[in-house]
N, C-alpha and C. Protein backbone atom coordinates (compact mmCIF):
# COMPACT_ATOMS: atom_id res chain seq x y z
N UNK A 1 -31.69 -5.42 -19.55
CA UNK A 1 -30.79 -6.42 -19.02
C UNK A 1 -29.37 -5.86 -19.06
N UNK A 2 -28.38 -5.77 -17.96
CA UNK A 2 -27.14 -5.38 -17.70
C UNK A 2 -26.10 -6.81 -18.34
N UNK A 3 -25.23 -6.30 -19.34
CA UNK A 3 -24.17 -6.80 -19.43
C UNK A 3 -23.40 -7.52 -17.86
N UNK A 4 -22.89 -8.64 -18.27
CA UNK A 4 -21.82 -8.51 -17.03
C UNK A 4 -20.85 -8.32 -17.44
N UNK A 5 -19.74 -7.90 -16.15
CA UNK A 5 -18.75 -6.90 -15.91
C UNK A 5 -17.98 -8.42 -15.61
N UNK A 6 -16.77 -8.05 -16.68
CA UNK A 6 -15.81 -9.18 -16.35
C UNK A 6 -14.67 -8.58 -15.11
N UNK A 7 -13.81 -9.63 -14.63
CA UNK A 7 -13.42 -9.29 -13.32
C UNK A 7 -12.02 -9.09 -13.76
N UNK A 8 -11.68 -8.31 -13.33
CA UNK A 8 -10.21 -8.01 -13.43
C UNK A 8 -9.01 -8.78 -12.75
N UNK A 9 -8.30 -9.25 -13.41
CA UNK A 9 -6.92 -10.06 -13.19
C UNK A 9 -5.57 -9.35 -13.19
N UNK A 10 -4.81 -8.66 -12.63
CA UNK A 10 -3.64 -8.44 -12.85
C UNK A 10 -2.72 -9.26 -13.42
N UNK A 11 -2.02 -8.85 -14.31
CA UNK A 11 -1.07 -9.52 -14.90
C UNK A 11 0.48 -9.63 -13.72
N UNK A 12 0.23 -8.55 -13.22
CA UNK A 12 1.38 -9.27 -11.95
C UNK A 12 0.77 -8.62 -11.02
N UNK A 13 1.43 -8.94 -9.67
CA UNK A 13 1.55 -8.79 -8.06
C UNK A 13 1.43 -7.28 -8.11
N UNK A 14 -0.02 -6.74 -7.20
CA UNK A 14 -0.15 -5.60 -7.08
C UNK A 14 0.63 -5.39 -6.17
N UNK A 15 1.69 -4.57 -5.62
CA UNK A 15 2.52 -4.02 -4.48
C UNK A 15 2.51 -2.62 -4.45
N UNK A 16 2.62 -2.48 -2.65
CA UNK A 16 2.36 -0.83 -2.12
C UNK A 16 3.42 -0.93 -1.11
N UNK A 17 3.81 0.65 -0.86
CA UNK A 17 4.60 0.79 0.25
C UNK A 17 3.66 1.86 0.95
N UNK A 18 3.42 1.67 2.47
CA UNK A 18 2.81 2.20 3.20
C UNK A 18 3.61 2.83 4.54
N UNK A 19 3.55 3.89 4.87
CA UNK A 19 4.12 4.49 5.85
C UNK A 19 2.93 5.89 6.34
N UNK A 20 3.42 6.16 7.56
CA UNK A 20 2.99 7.75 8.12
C UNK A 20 3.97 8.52 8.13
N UNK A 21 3.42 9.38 7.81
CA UNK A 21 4.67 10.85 7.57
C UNK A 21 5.29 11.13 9.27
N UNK A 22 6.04 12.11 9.53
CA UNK A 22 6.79 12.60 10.44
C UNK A 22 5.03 13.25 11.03
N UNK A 23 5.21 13.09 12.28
CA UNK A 23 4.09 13.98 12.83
C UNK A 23 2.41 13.85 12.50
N UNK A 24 2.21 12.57 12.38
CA UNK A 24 0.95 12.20 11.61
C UNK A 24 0.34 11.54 12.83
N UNK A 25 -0.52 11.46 13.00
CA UNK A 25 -1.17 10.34 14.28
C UNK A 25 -2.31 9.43 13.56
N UNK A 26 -1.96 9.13 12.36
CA UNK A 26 -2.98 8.11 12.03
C UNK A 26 -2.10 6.64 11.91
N UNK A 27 -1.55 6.31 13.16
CA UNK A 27 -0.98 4.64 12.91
C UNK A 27 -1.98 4.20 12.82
N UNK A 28 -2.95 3.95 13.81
CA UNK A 28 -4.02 3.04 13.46
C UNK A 28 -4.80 2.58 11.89
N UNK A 29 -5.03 3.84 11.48
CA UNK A 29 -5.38 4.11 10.21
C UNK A 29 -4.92 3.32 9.56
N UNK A 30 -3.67 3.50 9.16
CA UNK A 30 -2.20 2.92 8.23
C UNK A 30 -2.08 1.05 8.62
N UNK A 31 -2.19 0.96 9.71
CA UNK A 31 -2.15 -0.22 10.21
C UNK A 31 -3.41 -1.21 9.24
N UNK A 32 -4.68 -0.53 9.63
CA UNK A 32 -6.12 -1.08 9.24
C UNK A 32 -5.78 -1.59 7.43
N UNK A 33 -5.62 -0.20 6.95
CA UNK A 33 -5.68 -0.32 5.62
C UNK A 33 -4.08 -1.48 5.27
N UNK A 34 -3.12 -1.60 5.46
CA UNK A 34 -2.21 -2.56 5.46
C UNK A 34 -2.78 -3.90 5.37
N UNK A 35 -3.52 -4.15 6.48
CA UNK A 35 -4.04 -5.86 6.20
C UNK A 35 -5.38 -5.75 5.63
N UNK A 36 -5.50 -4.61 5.42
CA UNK A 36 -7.15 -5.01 4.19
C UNK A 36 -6.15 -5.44 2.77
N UNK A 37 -5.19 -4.27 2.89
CA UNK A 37 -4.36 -4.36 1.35
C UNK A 37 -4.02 -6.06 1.28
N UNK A 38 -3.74 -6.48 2.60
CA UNK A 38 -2.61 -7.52 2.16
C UNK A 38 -3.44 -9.00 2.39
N UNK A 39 -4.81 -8.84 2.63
CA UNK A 39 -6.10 -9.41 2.94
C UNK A 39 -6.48 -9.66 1.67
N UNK A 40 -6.18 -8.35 0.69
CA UNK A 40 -6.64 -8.72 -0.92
C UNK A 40 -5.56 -9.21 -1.73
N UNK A 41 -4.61 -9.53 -0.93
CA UNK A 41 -3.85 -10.24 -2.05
C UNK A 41 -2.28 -9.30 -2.71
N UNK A 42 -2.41 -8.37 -1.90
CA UNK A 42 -1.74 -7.53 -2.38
C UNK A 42 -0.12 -7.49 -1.35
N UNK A 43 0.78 -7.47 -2.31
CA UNK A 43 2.10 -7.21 -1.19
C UNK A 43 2.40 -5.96 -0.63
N UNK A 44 2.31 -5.94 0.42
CA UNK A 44 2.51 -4.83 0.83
C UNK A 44 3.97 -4.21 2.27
N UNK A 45 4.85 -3.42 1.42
CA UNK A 45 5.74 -2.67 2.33
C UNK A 45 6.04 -1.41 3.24
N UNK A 46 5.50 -2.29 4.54
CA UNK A 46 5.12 -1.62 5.52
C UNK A 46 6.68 -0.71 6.32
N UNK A 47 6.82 0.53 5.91
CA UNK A 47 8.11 1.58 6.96
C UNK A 47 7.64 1.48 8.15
N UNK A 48 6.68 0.84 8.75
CA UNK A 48 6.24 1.80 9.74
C UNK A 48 5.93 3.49 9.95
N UNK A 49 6.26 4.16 11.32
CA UNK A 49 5.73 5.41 11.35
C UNK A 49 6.84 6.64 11.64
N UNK A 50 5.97 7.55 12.13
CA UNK A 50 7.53 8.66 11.25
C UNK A 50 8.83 8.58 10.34
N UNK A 51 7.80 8.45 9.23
CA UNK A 51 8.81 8.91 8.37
C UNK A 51 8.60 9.65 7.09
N UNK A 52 9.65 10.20 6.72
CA UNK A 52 10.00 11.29 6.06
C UNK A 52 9.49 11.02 4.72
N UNK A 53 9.10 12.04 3.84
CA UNK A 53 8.25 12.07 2.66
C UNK A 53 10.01 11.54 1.71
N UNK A 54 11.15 11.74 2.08
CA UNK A 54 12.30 11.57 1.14
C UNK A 54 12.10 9.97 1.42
N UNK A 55 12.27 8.98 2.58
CA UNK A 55 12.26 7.89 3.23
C UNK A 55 11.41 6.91 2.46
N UNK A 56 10.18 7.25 2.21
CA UNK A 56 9.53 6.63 1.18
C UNK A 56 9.62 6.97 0.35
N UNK A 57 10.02 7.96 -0.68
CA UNK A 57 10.06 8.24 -2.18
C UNK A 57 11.63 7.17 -2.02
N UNK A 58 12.71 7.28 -1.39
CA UNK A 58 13.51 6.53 -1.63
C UNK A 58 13.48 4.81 -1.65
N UNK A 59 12.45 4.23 -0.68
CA UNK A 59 12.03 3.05 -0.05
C UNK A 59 10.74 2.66 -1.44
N UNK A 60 10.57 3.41 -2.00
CA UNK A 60 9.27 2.86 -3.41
C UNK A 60 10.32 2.64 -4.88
N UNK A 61 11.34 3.57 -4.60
CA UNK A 61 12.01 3.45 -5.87
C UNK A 61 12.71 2.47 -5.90
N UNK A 62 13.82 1.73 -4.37
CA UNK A 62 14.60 0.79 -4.09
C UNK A 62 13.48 -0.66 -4.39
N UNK A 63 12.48 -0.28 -4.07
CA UNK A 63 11.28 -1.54 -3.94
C UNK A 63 11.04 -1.79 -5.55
N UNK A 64 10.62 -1.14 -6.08
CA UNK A 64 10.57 -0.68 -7.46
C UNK A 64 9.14 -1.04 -7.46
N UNK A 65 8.59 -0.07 -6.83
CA UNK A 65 6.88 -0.36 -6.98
C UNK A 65 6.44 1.19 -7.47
């Protein structure tokens, strides 16, 4: 007989920042996974596309995620 597996609760608001790099062609991709993220409950900060690997390291730290 298997134990059950208790369910996990975050103690706060999971948040992501999501973007495509400069030269990437996966919008679609990025798009999909965005409203699955934000489908589960999760906040999520969308740059949109081309942008720069500095653009989001700066845009996660300002967010403070």
């Amino acid at each position: 007989m298997m134990a059950e597996t208790e369910v996990y609760r975050p103690k706060h608001a999971i948040r992501f920042v999501t973007a495509s790099s400069l030269f990437d062609g996966h919008d679609a991709s990025i798009n999909i996974m965005r409203r699955i993220l934000q489908a589960s409950g999760a906040e999520v900060i969308h740059l949109g596309h081309n942008r720069s690997a500095r653009e989001i390291v700066q845009a996660a730290i300002q967010e403070d995620v």
